[in-house]
C-alpha atoms as a PDB file:
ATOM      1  CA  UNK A   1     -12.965   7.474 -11.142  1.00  0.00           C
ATOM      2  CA  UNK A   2     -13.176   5.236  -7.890  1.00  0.00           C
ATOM      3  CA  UNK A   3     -12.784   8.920  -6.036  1.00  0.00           C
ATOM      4  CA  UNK A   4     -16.000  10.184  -7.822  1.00  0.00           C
ATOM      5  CA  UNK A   5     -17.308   7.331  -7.470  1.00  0.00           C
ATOM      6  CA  UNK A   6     -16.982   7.517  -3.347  1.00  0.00           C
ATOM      7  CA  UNK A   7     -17.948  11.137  -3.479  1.00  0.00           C
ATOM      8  CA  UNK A   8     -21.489  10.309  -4.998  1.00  0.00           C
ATOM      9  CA  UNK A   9     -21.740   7.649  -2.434  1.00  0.00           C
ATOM     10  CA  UNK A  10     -20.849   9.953   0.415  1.00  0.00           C
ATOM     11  CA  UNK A  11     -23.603  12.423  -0.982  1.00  0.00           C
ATOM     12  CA  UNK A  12     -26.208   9.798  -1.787  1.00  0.00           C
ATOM     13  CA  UNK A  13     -26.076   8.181   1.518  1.00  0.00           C
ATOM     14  CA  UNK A  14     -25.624  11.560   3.694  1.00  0.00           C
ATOM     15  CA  UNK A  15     -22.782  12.463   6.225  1.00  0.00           C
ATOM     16  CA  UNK A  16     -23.904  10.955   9.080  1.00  0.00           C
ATOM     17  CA  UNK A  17     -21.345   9.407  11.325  1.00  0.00           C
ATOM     18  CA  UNK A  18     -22.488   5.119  10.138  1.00  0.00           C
ATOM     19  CA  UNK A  19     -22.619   5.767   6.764  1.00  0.00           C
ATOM     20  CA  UNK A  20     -19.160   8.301   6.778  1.00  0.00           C
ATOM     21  CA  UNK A  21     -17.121   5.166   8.584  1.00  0.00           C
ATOM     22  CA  UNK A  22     -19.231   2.695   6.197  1.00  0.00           C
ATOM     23  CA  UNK A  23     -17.768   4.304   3.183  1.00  0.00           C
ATOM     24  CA  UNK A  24     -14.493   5.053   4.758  1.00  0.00           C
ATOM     25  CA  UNK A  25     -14.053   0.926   5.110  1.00  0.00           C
ATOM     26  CA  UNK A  26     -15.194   0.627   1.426  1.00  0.00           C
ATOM     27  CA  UNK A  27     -12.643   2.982   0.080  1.00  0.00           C
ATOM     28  CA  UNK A  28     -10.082   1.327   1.997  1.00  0.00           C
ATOM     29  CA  UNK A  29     -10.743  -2.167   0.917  1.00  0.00           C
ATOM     30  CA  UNK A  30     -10.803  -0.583  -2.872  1.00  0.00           C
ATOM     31  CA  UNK A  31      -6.992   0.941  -2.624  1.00  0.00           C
ATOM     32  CA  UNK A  32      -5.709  -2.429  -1.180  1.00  0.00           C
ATOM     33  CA  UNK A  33      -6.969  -4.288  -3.851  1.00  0.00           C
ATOM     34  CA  UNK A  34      -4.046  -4.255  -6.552  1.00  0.00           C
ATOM     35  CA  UNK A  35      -3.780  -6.999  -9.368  1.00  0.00           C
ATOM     36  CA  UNK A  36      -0.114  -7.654 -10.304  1.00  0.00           C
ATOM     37  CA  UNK A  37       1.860  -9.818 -12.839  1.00  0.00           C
ATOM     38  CA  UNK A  38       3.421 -12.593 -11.972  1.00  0.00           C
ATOM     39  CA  UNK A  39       6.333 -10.678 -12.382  1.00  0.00           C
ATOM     40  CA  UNK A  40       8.132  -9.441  -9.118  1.00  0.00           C
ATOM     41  CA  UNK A  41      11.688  -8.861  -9.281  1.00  0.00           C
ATOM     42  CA  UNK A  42      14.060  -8.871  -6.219  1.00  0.00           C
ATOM     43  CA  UNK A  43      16.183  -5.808  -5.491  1.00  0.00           C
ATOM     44  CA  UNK A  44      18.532  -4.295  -2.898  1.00  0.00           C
ATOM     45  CA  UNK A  45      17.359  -2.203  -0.503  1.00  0.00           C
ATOM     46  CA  UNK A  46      20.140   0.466  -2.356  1.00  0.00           C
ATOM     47  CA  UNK A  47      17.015   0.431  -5.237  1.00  0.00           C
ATOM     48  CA  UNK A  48      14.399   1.935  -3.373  1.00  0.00           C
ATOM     49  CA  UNK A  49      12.969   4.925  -4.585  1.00  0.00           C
ATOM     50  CA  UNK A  50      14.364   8.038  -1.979  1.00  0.00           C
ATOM     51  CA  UNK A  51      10.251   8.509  -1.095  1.00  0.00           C
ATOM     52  CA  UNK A  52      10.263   4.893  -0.076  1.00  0.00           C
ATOM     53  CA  UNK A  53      12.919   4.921   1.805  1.00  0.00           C
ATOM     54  CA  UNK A  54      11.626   8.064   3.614  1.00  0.00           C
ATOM     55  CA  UNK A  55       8.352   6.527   4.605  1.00  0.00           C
ATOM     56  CA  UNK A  56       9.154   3.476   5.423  1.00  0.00           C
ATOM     57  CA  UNK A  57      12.174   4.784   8.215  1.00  0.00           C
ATOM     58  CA  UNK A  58       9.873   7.546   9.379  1.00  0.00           C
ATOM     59  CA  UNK A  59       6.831   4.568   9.846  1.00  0.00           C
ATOM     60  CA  UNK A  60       6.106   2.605  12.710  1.00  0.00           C
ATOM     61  CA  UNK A  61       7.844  -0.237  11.180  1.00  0.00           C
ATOM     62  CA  UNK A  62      11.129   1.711  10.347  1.00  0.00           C
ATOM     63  CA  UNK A  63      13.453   0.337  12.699  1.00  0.00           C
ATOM     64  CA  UNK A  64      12.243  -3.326  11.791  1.00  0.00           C
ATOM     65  CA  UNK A  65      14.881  -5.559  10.041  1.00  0.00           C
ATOM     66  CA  UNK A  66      14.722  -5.443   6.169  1.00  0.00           C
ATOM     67  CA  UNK A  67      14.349  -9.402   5.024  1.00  0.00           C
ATOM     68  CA  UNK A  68      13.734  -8.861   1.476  1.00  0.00           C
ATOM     69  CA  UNK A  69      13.061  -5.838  -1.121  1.00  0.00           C
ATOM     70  CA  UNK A  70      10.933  -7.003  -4.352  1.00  0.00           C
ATOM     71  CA  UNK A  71       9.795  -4.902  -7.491  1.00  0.00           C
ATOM     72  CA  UNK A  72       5.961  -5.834  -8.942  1.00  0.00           C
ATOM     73  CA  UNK A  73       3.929  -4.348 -11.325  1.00  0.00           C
ATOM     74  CA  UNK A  74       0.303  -3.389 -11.202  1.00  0.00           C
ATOM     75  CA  UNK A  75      -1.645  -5.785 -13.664  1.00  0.00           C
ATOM     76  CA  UNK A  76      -4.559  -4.505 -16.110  1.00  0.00           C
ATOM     77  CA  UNK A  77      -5.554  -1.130 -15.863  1.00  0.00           C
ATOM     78  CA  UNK A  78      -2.496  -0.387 -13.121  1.00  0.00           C
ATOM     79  CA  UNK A  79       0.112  -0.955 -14.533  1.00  0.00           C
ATOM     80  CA  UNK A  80       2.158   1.034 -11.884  1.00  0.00           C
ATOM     81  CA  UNK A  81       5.342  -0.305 -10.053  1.00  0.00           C
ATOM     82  CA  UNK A  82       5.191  -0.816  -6.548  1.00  0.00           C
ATOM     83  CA  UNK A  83       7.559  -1.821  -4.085  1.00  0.00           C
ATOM     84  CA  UNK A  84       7.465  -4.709  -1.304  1.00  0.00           C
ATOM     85  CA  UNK A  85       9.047  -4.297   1.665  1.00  0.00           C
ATOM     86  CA  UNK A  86       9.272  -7.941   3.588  1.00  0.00           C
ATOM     87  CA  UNK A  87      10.365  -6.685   7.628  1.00  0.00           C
ATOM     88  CA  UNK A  88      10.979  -8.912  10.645  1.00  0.00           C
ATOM     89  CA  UNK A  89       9.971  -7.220  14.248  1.00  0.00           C
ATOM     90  CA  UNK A  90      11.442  -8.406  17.394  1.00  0.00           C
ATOM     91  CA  UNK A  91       8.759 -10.437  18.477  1.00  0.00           C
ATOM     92  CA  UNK A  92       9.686 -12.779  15.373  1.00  0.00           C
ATOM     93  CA  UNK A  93       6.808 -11.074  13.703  1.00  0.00           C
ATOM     94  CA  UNK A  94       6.611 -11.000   9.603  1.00  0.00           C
ATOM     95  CA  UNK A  95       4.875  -7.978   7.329  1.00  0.00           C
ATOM     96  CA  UNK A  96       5.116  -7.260   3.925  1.00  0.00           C
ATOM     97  CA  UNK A  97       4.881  -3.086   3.644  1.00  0.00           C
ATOM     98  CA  UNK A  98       3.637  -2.578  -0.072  1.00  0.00           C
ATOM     99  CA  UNK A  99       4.537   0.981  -1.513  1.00  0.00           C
ATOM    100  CA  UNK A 100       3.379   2.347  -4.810  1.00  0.00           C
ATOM    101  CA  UNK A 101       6.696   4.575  -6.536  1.00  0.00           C
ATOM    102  CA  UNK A 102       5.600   8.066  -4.180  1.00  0.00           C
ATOM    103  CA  UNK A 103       6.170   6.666  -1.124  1.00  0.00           C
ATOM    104  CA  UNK A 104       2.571   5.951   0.160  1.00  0.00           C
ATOM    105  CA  UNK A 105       2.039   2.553   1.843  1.00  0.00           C
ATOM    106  CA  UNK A 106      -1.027   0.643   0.437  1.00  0.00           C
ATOM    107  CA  UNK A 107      -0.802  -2.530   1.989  1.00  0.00           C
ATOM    108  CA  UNK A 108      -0.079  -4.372   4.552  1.00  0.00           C
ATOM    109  CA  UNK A 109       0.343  -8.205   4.661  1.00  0.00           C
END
């Protein structure tokens, strides 16, 4: 629905290069905003779904140190399991990778 939804706006609003990027942001902002339970459930790194394995090690933070693994699930109309990845960089620096169960990263924290 949301991609419909962006498809009509890309129409309605033409495909010049402001309004393309404008709608771009939009879209962006509309994946990274997941509801989840106050459920989240800490696992070994062993737990990870093979396709998040894969894209974390082939991503720009794949030879980071792994500080934590969680489970969460979506909330509401998601109810999807994603997967938080909690790395430490060597400049001391903290991010939370958050993968949905294929592998694709859809937030960064």
């Amino acid at each position: 629905m949301k991609k419909l939804l962006l498809l009509c706006a890309l129409i309605a609003f033409g495909f010049s290069e402001g309004s393309i990027s404008t709608v771009f942001a939009e879209s962006v902002e509309i994946l990274s905003f997941i509801k989840f339970t106050d459920q989240k459930t800490k696992i070994s790194e062993s737990d990870l779904p093979d396709e998040v394995l894969t894209s974390f090690s082939e991503s720009e933070y794949g030879d980071w140190e792994i500080i934590d693994v969680f489970q969460e699930e979506g909330d509401g109309e998601d109810m999807d399991v994603y997967y938080e990845i909690n790395v430490n960089g060597n400049n001391e620096e903290n991010v939370s990778l958050l993968y949905d169960a294929n592998g694709r990263l859809v937030e960064t924290r």
